[in-house]
C-alpha atoms as a PDB file:
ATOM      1  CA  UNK A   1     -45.888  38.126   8.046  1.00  0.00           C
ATOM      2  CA  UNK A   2     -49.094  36.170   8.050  1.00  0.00           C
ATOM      3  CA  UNK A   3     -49.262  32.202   8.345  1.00  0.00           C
ATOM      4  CA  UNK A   4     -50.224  32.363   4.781  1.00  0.00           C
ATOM      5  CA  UNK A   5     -47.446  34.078   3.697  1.00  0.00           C
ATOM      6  CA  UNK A   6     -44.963  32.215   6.141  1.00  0.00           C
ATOM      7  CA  UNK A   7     -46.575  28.738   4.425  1.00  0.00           C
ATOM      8  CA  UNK A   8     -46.204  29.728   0.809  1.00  0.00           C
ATOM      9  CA  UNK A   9     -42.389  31.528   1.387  1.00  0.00           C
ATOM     10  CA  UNK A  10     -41.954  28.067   3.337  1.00  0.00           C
ATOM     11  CA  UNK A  11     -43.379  25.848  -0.065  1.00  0.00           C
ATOM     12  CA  UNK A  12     -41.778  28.203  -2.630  1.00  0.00           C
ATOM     13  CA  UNK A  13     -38.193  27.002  -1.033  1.00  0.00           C
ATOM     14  CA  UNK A  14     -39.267  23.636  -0.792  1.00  0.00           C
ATOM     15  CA  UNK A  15     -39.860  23.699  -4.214  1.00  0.00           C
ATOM     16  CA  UNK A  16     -36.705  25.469  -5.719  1.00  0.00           C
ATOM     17  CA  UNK A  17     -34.656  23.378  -3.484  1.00  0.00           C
ATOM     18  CA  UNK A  18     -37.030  20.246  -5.376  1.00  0.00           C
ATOM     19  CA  UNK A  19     -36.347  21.904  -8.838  1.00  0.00           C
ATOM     20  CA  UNK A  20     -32.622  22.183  -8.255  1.00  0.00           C
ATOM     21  CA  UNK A  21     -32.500  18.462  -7.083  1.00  0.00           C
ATOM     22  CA  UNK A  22     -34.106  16.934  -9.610  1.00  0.00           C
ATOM     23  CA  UNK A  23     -33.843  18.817 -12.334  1.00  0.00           C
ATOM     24  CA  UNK A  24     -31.535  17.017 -14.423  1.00  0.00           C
ATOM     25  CA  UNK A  25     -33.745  13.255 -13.507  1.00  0.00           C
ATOM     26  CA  UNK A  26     -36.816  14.806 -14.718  1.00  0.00           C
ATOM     27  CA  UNK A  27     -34.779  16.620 -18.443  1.00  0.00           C
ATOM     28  CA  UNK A  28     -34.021  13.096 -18.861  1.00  0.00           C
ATOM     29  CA  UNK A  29     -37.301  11.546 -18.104  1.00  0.00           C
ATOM     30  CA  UNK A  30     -38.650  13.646 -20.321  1.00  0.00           C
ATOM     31  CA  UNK A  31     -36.478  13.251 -23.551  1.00  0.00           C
ATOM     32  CA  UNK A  32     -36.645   9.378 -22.871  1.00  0.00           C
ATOM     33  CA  UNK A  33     -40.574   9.341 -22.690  1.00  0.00           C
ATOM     34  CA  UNK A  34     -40.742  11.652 -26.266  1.00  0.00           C
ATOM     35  CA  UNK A  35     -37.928   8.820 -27.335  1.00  0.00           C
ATOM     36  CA  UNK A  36     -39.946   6.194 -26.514  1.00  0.00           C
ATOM     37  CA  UNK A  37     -43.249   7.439 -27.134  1.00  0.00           C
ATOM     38  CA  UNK A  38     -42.798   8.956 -30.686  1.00  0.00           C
ATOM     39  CA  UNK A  39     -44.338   7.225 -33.524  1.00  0.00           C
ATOM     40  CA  UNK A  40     -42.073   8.944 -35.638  1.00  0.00           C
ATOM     41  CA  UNK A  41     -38.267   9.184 -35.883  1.00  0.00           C
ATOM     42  CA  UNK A  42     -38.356  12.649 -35.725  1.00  0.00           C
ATOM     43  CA  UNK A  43     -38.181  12.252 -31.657  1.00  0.00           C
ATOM     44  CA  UNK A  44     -35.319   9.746 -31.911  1.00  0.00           C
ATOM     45  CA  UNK A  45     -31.884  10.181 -30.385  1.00  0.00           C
ATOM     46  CA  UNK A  46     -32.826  13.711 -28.760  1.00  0.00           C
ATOM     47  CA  UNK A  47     -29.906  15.712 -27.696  1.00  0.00           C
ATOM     48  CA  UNK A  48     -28.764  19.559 -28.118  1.00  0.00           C
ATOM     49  CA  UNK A  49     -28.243  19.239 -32.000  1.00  0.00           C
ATOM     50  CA  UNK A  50     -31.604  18.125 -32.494  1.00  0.00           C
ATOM     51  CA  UNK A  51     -33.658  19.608 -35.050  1.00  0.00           C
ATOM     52  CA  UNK A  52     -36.358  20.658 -32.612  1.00  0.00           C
ATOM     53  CA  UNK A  53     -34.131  21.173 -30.073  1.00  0.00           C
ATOM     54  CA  UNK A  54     -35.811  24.955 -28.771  1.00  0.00           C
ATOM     55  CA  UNK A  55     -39.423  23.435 -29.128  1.00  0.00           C
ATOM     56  CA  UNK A  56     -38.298  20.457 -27.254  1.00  0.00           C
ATOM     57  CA  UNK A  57     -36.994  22.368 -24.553  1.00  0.00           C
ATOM     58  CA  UNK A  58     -40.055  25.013 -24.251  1.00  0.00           C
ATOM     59  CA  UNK A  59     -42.480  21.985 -24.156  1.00  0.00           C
ATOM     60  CA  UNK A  60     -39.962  20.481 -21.231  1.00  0.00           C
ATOM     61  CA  UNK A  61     -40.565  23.804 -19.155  1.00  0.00           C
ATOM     62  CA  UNK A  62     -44.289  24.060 -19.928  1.00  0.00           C
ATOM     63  CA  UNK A  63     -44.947  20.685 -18.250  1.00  0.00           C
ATOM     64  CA  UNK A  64     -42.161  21.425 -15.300  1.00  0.00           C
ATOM     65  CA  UNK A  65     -44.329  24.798 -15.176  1.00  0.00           C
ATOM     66  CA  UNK A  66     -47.258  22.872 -15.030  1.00  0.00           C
ATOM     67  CA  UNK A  67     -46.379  20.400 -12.471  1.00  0.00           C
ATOM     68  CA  UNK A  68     -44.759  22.290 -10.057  1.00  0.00           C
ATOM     69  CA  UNK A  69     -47.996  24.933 -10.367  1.00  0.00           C
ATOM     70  CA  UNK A  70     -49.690  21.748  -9.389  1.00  0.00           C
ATOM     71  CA  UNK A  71     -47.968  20.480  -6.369  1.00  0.00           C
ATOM     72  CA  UNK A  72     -48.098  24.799  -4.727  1.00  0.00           C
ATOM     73  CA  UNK A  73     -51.921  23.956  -5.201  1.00  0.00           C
ATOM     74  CA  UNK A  74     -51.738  20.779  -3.416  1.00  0.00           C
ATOM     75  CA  UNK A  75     -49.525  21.597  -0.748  1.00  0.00           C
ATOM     76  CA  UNK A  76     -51.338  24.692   0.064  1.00  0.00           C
ATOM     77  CA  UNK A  77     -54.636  23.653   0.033  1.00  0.00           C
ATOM     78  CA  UNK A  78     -53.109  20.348   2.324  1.00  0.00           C
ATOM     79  CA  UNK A  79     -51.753  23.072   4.831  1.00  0.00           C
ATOM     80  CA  UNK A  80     -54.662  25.236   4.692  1.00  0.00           C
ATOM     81  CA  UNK A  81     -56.863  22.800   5.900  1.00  0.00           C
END
């Protein structure tokens, strides 16, 4: 295995162990800054019988998706150097 692969095996497990640890701090970030944020009251009182529930919830994992896409770059380019 190259040190490329050995760094992004070594990142990717950083990361899931990350994801696992503070996954629940950043579901509730997130439904507290669309409660706070929202101009309308359709984004008040979020929870799992919410209207928008699904859309909520696919927006949540686009920006986790997007972050942690983010931080690989980072990381890598940090080791690489």
């Amino acid at each position: 295995m190259s040190k490329i692969d050995l760094q992004q095996e070594r990142v990717s497990q950083l990361e899931t162990l990350s994801e696992i640890k503070n996954y629940d701090s950043f579901h509730d970030d997130f439904l507290d800054l669309l409660e706070k944020h929202s101009t309308s009251t359709v984004f008040k009182n979020i929870d799992s019988d919410h209207e928008l529930w699904d859309s909520v919830l696919e927006l949540r994992n686009q920006v986790a998706e997007y972050i942690n896409k983010e931080n690989f770059e980072y990381i890598f380019k940090k080791e690489s150097q």
